[in-house]
C-alpha atoms as a PDB file:
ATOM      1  CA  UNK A   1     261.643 101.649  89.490  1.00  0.00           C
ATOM      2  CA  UNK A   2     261.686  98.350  87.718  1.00  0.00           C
ATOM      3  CA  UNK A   3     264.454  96.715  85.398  1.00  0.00           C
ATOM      4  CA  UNK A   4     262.017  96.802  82.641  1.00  0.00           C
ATOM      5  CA  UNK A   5     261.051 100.623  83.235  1.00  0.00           C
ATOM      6  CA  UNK A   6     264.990 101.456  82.636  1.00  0.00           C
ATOM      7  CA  UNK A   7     265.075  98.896  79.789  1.00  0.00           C
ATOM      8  CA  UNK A   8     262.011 101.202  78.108  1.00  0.00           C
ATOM      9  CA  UNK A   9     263.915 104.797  78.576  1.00  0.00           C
ATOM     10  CA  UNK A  10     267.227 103.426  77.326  1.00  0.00           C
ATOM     11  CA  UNK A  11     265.109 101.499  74.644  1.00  0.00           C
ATOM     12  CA  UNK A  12     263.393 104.720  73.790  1.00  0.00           C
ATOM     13  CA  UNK A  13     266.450 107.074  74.098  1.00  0.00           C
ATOM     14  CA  UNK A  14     268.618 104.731  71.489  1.00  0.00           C
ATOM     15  CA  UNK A  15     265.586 104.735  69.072  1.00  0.00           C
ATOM     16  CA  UNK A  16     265.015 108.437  68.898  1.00  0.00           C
ATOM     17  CA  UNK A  17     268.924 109.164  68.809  1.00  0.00           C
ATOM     18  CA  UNK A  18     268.492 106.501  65.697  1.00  0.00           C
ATOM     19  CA  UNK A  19     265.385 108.381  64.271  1.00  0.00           C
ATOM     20  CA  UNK A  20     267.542 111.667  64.825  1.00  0.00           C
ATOM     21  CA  UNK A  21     270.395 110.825  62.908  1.00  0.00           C
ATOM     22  CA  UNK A  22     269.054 108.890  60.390  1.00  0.00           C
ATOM     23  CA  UNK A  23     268.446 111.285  57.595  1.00  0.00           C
ATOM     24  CA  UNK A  24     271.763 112.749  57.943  1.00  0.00           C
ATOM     25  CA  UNK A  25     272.984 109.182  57.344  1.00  0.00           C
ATOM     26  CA  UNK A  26     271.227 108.297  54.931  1.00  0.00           C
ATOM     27  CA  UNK A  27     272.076 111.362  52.928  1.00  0.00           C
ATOM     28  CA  UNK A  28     276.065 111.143  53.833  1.00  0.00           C
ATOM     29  CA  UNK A  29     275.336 107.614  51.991  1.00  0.00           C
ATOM     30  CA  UNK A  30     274.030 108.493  49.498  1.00  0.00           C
ATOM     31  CA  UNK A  31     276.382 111.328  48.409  1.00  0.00           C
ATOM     32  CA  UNK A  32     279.099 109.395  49.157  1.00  0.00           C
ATOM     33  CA  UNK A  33     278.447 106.397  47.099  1.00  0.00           C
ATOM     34  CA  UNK A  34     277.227 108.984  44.240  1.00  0.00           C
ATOM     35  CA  UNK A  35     280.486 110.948  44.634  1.00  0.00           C
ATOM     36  CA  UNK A  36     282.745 107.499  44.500  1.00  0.00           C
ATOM     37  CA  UNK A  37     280.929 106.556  41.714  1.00  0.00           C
ATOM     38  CA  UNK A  38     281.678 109.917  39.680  1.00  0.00           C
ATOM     39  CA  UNK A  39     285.749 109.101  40.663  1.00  0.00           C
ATOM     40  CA  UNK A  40     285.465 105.664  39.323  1.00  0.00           C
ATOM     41  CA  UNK A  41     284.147 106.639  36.342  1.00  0.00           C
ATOM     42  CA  UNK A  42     286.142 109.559  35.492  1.00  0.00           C
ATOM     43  CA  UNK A  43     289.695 108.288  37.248  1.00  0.00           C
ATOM     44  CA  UNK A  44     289.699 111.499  39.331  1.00  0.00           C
ATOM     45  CA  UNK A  45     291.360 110.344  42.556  1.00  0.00           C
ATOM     46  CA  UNK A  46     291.302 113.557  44.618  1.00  0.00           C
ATOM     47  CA  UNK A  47     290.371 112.281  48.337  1.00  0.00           C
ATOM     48  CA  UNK A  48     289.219 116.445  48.753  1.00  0.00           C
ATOM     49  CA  UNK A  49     286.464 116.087  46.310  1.00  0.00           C
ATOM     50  CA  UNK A  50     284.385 113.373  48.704  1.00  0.00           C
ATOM     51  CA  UNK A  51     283.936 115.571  51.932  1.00  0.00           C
ATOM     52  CA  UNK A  52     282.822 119.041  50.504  1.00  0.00           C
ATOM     53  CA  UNK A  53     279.737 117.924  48.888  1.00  0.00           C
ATOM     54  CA  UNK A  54     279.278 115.451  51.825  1.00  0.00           C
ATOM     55  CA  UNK A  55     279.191 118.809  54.145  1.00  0.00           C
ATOM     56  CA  UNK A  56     277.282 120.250  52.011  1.00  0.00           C
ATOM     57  CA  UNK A  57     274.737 117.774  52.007  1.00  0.00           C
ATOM     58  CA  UNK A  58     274.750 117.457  55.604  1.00  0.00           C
ATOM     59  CA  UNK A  59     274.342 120.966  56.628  1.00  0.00           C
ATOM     60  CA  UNK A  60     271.399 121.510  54.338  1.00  0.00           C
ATOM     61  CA  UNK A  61     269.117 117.998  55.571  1.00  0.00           C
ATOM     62  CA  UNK A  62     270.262 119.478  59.115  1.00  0.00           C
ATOM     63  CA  UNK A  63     269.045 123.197  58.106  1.00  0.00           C
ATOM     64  CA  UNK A  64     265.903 121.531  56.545  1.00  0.00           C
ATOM     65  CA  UNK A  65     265.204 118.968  59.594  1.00  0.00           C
ATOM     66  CA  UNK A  66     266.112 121.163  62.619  1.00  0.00           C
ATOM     67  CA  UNK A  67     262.846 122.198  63.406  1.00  0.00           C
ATOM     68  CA  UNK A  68     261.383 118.353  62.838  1.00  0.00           C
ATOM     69  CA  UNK A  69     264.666 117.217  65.623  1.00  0.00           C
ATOM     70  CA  UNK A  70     263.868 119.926  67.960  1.00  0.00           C
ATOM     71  CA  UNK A  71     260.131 118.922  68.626  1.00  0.00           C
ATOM     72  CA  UNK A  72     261.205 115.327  68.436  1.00  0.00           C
ATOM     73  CA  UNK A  73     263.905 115.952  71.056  1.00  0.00           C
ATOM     74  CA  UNK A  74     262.111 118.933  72.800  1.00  0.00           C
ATOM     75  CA  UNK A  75     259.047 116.083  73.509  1.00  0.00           C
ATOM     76  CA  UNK A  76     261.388 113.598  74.698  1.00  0.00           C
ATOM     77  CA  UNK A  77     262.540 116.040  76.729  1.00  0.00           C
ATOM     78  CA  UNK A  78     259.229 116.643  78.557  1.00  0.00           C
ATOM     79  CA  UNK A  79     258.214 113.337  79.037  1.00  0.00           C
ATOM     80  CA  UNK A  80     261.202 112.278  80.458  1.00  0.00           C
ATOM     81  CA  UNK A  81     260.922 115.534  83.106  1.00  0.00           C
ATOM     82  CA  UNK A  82     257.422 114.327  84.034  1.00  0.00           C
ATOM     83  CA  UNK A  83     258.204 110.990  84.971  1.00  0.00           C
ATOM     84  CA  UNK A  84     260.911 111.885  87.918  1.00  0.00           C
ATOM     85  CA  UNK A  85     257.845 111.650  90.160  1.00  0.00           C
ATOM     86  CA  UNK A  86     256.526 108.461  89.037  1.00  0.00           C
ATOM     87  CA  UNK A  87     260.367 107.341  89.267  1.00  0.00           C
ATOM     88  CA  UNK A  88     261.497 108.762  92.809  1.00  0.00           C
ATOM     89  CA  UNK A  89     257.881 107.809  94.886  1.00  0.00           C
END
């Protein structure tokens, strides 16, 4: 096992929690900066009113994308199980 093997897995674990958490991220942003928006504009200061769509939000890119994650992290997974013999010999 080589410093540049490790350097790969952690490389490639960081990335695919990244890829994985992305979308929810993005969306979170995105509703956020919509929802701040609709308080500037209408004076509404109610600190309530910014996490109940962000949940919202949230929960539905996670039911839509759960299948998508679970492959992604399913594979990882795998590949990671079949090189322990490559790693240990």
């Amino acid at each position: 096992m080589t410093i540049g093997f490790i350097v790969e897995m952690i490389r490639s674990a960081v990335l695919l929690v990244l890829t994985l958490s992305a979308p929810m991220l993005l969306v979170a942003l995105i509703v956020g900066l919509l929802v701040s928006i609709f308080q500037a504009t209408t004076s509404i200061q109610e600190q309530t009113l910014t996490f109940v769509p962000k949940i919202t939000a949230i929960l539905l890119v996670l039911v839509f994308s759960a299948d998508w994650m679970f492959t992604s992290l399913s594979e990882y997974t795998i590949n990671l199980f079949q090189m322990i013999p490559s790693v240990s010999g």
